[in-house]
Protein backbone atom coordinates (compact mmCIF):
# COMPACT_ATOMS: atom_id res chain seq x y z
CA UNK A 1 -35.65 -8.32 -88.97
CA UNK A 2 -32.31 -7.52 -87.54
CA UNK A 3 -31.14 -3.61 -87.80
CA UNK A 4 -27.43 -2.60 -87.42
CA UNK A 5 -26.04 0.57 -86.08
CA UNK A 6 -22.52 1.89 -86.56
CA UNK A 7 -21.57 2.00 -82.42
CA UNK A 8 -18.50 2.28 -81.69
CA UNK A 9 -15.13 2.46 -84.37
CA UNK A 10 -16.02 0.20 -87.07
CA UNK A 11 -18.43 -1.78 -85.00
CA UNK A 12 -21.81 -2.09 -85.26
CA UNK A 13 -24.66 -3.27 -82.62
CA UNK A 14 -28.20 -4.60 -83.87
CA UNK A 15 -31.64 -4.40 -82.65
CA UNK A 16 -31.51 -7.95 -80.53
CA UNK A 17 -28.10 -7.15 -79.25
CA UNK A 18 -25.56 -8.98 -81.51
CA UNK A 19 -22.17 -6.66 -82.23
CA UNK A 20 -20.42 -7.24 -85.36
CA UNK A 21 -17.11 -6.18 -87.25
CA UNK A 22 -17.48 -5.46 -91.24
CA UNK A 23 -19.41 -8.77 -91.50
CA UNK A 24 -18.41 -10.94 -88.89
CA UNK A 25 -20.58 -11.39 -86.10
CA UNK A 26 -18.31 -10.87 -82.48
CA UNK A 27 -18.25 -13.68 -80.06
CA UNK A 28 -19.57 -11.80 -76.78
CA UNK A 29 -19.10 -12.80 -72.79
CA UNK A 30 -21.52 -12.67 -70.16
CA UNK A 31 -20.34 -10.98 -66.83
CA UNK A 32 -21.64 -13.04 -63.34
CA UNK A 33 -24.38 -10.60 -63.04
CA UNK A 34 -25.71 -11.56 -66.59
CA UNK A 35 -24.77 -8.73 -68.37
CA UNK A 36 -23.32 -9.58 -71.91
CA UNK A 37 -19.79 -7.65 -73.28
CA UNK A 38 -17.16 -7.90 -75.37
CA UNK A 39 -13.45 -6.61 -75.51
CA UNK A 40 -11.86 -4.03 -78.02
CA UNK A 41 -8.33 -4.13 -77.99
CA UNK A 42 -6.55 -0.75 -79.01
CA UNK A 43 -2.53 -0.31 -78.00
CA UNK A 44 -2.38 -2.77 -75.90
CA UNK A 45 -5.31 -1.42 -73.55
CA UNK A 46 -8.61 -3.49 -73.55
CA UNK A 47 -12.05 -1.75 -72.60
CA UNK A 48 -15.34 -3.45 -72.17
CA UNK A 49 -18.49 -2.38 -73.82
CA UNK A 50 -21.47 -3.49 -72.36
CA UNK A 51 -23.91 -4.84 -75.05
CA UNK A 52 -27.22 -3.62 -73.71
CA UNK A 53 -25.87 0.11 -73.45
CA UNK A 54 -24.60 0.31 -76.80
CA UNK A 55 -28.00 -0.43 -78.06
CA UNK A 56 -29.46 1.67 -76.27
CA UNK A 57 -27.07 4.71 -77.42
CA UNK A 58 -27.92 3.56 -81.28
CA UNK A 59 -31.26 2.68 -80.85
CA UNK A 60 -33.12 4.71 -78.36
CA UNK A 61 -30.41 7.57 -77.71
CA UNK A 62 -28.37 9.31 -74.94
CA UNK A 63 -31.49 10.65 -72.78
CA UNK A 64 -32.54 7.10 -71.46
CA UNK A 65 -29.32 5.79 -70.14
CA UNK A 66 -29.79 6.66 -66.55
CA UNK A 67 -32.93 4.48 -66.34
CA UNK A 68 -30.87 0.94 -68.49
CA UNK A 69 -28.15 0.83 -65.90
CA UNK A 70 -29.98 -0.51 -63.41
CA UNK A 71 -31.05 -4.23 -64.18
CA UNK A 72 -34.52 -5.44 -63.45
CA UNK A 73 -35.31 -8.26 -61.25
């Protein structure tokens, strides 16, 4: 079953990495090194979130960060 967390302003990130907005699910992009994203859009100034670290904020918290930015493989 799919779990949502309140991330970031109004959106929310699940367990398997979807991001959403009230109820609609948002479209996300995949960078060349296979990292997926999406854009929020605030006066004019876009920022990136990367998917896989927002989970990991909500999900497993701020300790483990330093260990998810580095991809496997």
């Amino acid at each position: 079953m799919e779990e949502w967390k309140i991330s970031i302003k109004d959106y929310e990130v699940s367990n398997k990495g979807n991001v959403r907005l009230k109820d609609k699910i948002i479209k996300c992009s995949i960078l060349n090194c296979g990292y997926k994203y999406f854009q929020l859009v605030e006066n004019y100034k876009r920022t990136n979130y990367l998917v896989h670290i927002l989970v990991a904020k909500c999900f497993i918290g701020e300790m483990i960060l330093l260990r998810i930015h580095k991809k496997n493989g």
